[in-house]
Protein backbone atom coordinates (compact mmCIF):
# COMPACT_ATOMS: atom_id res chain seq x y z
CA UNK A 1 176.31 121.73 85.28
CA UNK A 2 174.11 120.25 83.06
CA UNK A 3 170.27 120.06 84.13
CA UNK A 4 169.27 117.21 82.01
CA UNK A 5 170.27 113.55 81.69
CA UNK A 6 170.91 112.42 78.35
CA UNK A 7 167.84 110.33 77.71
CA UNK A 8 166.04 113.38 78.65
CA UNK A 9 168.09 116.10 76.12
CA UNK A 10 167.46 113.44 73.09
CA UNK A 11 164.00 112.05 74.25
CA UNK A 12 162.35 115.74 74.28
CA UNK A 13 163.88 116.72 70.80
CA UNK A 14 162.76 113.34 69.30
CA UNK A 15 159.24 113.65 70.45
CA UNK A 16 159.07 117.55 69.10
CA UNK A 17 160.55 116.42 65.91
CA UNK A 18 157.98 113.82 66.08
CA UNK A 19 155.26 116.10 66.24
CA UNK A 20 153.59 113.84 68.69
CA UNK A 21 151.02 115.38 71.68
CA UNK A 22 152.94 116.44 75.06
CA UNK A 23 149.78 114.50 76.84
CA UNK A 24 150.98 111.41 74.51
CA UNK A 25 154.06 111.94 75.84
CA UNK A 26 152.91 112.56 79.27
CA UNK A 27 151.32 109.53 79.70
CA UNK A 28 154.50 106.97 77.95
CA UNK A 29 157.48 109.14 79.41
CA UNK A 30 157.66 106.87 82.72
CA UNK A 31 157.20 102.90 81.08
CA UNK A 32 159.57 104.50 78.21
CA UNK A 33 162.42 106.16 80.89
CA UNK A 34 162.39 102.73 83.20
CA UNK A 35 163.56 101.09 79.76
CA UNK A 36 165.59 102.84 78.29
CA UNK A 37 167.53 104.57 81.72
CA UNK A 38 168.95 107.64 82.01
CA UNK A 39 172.04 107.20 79.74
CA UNK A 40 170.75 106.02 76.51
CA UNK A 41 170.43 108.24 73.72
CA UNK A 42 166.82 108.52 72.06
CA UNK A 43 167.02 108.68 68.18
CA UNK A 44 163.36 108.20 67.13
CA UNK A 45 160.05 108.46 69.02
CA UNK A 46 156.48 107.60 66.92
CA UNK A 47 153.60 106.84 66.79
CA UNK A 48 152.61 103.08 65.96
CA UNK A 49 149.75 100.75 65.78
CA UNK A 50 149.92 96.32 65.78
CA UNK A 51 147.76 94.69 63.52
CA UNK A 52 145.10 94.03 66.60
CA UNK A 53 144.46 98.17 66.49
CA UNK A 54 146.75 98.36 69.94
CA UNK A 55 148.16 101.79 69.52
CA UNK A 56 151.18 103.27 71.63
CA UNK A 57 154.62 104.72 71.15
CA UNK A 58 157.91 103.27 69.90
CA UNK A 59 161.20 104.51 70.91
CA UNK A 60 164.24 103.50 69.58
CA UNK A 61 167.57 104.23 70.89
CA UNK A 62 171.64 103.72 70.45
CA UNK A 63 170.81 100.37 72.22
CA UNK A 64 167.26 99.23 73.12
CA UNK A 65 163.48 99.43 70.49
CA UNK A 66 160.47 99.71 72.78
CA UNK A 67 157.49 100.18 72.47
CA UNK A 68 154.34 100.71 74.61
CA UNK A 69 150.76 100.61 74.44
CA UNK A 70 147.64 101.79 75.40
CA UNK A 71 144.51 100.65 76.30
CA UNK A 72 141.30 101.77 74.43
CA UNK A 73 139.17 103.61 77.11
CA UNK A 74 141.39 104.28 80.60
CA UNK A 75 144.01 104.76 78.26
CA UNK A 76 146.59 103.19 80.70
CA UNK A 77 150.23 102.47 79.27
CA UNK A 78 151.85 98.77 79.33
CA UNK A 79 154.83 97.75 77.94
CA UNK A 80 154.33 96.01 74.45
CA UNK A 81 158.28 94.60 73.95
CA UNK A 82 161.90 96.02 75.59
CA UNK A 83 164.06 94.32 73.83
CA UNK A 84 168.37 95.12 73.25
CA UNK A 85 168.84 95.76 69.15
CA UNK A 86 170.83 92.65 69.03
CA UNK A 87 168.24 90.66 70.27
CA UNK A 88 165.81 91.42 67.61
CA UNK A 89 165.99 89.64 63.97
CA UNK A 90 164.42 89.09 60.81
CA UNK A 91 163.85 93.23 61.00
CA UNK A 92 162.53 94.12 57.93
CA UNK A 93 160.88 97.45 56.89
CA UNK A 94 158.99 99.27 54.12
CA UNK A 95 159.02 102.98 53.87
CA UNK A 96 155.09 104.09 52.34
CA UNK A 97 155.95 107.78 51.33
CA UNK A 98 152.19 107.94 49.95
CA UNK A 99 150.71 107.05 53.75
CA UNK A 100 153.81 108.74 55.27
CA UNK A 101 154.35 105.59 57.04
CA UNK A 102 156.50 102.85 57.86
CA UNK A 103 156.03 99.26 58.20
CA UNK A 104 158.29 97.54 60.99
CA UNK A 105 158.28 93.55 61.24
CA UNK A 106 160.91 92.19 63.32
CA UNK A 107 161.16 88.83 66.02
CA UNK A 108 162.10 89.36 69.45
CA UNK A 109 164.21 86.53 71.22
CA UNK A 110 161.08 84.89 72.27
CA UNK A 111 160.67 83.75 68.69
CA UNK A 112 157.29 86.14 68.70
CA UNK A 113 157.00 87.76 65.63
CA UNK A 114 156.00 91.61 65.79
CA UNK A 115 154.48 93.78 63.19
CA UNK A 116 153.80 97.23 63.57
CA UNK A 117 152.59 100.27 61.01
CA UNK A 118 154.74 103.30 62.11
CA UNK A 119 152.61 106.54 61.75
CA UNK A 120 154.42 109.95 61.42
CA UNK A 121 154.09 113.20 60.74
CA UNK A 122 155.80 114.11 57.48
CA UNK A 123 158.16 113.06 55.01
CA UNK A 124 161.08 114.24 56.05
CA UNK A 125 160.75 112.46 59.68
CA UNK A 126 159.72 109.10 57.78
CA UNK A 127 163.00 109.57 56.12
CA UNK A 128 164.81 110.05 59.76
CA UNK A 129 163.27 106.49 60.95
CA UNK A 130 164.21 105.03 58.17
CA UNK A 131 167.81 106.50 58.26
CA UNK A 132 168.00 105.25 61.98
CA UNK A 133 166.65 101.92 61.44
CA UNK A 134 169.96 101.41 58.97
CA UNK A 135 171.99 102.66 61.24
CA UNK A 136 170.53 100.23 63.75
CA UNK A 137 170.47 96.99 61.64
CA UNK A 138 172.32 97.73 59.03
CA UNK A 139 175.84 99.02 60.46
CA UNK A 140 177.90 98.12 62.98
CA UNK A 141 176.38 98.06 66.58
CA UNK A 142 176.05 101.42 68.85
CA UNK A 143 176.35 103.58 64.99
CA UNK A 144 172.91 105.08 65.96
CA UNK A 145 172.38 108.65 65.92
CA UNK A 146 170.75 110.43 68.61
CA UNK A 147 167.45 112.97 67.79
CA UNK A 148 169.80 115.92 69.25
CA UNK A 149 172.44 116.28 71.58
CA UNK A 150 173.86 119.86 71.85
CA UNK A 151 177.07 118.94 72.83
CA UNK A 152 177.83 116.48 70.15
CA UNK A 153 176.02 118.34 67.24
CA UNK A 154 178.60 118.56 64.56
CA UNK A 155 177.87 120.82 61.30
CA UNK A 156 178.21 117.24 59.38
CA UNK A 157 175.43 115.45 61.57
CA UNK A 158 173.05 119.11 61.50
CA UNK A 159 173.54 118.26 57.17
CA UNK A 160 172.44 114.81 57.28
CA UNK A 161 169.12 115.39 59.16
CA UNK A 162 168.24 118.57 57.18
């Protein structure tokens, strides 16, 4: 019997690879769960920041981007955008090895255009957002690759992430 749901398995290896805070993590788990549900595979969770200095969390998955954000003082999480991949357009990004950052603009259905500055951790996970984001809006639908799944770990997915 397996303890954990899926969204749970990927969600806690994308946040360690994301070298992000488990009081972060804490505090975002519950708007990012209610989202996403319990059977959608997390590939990517970061850091990010809107042009107005709102900082939260994104999350993207096989099917769904969110992202979250937090209030300056209480520090109290609201939901920024839930939207289904192909719902967004005009998704553009722009890898900034130098920062190790990534810049994410991208219109929900609403016709709002959102732009974001992705902060991670190191190079090699910039290069892992960026690799998902291709596979989200650049190939077919659903080709996104979860952070980690045991079960479906292959020795040819274990290569491309190393």
């Amino acid at each position: 019997m397996d303890a954990l749901d899926t969204f749970s398995r990927t969600f806690l290896s994308a946040t360690a690879l994301g070298s992000l805070r488990a009081t972060t993590v804490a505090r975002h788990v519950q708007v990012l769960r209610g989202c996403a549900g319990d059977r959608d595979a997390v590939a990517v969770v970061a850091r990010c920041s809107s042009p107005l200095g709102r900082r939260g969390l994104l999350m993207l998955t096989r099917n769904r981007l969110v992202v979250t954000s937090e209030s300056g003082l209480l520090r109290r999480v609201a939901l920024h955008l839930n939207a289904a991949l192909h719902h967004l357009t005009d998704v553009t990004w722009t890898p900034e090895p130098s920062r190790t950052g990534l810049q994410l603009g991208l219109t929900a259905i609403d016709g709002v255009r959102e732009n974001l500055w992705i902060r991670l951790a190191c190079a090699p996970e910039m290069r892992r957002l960026d690799e998902a984001l291709k596979q989200a809006f650049r190939a077919p639908f659903g080709a996104v690759q979860p952070a980690f799944e045991p079960a479906r770990a292959g020795a040819a997915w274990q290569l491309a992430t190393a």
